[in-house]
C-alpha atoms as a PDB file:
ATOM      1  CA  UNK A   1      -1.909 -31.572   2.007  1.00  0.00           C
ATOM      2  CA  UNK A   2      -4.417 -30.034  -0.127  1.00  0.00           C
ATOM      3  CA  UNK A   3      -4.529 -26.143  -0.570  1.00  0.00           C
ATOM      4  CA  UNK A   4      -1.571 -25.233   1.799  1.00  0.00           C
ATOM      5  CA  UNK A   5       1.801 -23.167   1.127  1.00  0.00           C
ATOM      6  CA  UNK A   6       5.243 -25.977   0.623  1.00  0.00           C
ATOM      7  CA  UNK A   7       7.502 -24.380   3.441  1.00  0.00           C
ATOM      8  CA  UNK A   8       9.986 -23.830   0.353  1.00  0.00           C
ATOM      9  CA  UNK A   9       7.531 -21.652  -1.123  1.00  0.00           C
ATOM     10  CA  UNK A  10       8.237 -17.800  -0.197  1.00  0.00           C
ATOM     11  CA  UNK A  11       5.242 -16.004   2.074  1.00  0.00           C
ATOM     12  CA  UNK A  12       3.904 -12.665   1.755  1.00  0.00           C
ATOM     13  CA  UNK A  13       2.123 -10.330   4.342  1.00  0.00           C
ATOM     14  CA  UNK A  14      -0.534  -7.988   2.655  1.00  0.00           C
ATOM     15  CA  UNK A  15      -2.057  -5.089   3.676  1.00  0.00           C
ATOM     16  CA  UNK A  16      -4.664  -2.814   2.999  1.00  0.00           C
ATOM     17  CA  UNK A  17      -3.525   0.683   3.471  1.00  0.00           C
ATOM     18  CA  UNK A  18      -6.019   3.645   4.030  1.00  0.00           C
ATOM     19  CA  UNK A  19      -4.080   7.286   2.812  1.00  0.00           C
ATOM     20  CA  UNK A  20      -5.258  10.556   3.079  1.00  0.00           C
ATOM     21  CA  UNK A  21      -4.135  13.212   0.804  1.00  0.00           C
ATOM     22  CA  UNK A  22      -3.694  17.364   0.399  1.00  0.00           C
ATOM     23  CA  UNK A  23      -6.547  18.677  -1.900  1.00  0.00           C
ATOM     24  CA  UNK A  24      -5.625  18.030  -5.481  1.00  0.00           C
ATOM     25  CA  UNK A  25      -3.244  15.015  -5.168  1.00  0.00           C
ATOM     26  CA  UNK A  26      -5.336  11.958  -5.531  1.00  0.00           C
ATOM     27  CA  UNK A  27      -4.613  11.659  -9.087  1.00  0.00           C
ATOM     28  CA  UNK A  28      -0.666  12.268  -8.824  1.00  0.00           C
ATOM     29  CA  UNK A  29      -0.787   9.685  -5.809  1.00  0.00           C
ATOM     30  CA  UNK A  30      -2.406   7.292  -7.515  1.00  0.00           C
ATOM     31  CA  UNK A  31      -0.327   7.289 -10.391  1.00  0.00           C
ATOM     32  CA  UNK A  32       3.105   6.672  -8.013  1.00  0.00           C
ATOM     33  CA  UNK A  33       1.700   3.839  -6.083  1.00  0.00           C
ATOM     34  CA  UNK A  34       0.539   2.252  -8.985  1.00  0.00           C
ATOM     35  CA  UNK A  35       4.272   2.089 -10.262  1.00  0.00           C
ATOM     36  CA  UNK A  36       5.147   0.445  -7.450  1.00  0.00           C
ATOM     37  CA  UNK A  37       6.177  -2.779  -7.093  1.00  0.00           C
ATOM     38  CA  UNK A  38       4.839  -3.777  -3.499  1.00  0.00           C
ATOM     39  CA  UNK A  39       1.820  -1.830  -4.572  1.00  0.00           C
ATOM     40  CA  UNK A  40      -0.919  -4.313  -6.100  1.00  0.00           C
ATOM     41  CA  UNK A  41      -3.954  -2.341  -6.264  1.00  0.00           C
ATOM     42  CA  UNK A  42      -4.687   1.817  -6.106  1.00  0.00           C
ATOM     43  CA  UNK A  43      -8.012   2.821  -5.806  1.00  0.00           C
ATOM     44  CA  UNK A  44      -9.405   6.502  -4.472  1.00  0.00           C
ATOM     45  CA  UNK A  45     -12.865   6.241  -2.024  1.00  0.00           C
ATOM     46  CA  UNK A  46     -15.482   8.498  -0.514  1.00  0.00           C
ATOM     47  CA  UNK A  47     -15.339   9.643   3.733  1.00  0.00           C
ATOM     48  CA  UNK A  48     -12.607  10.474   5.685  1.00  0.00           C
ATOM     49  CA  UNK A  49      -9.919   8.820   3.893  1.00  0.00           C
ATOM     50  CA  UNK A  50      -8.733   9.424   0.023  1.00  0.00           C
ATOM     51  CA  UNK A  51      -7.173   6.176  -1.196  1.00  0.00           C
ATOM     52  CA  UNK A  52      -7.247   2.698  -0.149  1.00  0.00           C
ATOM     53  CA  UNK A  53      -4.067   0.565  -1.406  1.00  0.00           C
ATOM     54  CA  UNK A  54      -3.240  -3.211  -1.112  1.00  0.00           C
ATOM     55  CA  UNK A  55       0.545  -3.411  -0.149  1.00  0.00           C
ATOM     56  CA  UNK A  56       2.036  -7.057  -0.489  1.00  0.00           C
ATOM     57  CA  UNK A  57       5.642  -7.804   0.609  1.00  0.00           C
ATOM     58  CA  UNK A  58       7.838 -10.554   1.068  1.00  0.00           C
ATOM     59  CA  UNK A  59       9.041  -9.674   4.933  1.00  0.00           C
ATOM     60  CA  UNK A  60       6.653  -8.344   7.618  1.00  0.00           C
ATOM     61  CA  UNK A  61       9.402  -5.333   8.785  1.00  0.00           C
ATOM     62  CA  UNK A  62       9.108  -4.444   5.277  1.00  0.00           C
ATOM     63  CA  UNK A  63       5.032  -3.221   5.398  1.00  0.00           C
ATOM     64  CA  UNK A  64       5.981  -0.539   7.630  1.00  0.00           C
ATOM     65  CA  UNK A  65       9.021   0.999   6.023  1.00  0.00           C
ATOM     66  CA  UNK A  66       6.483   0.380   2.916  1.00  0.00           C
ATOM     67  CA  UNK A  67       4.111   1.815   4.881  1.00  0.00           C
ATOM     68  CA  UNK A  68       5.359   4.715   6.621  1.00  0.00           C
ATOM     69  CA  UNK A  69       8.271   5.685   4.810  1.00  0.00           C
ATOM     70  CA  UNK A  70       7.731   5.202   0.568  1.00  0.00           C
ATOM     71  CA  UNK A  71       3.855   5.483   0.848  1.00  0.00           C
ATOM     72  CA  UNK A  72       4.003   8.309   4.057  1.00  0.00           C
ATOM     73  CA  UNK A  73       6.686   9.971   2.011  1.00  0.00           C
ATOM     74  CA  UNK A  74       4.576  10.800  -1.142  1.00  0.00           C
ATOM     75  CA  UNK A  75       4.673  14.494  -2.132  1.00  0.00           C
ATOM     76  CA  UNK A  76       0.763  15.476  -0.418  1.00  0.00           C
ATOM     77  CA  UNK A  77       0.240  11.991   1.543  1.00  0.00           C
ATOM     78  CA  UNK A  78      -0.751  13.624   4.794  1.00  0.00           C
ATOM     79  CA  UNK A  79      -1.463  10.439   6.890  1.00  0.00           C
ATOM     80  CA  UNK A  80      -1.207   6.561   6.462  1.00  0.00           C
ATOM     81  CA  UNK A  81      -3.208   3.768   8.636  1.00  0.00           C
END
């Protein structure tokens, strides 16, 4: 078949993950999630939220400890969606 994944080939889940951050901390946030590996893109927006960032992984129990726990646990993260 044309266009579709060989079931040898390894999947990923992405997401897009919407942060909010203390006053201040964009910058210093931006620059740890860019060093991260499950972390493709980094990009700080306008309204209620601070920072959008595309998370890719290899397992789908991995985007939530991705997620919640190493992008959650950022020094001035104060919520993730």
């Amino acid at each position: 078949m044309t266009g579709s994944k060989k079931e040898s080939e390894p999947r990923s889940f992405r997401a897009y993950v919407l942060i909010q951050t203390l006053p201040g901390r964009v910058e210093a946030i931006l620059r740890s999630l860019r060093r991260m590996r499950s972390v493709q893109a980094a990009n700080s927006v306008t309204g209620p939220y601070d920072i959008v960032a595309r998370v890719e992984v290899g397992e789908f129990k991995q985007l939530s400890q991705v997620v919640a726990g190493t992008v959650g646990g950022l020094r001035g993260v104060t919520r993730t969606t």
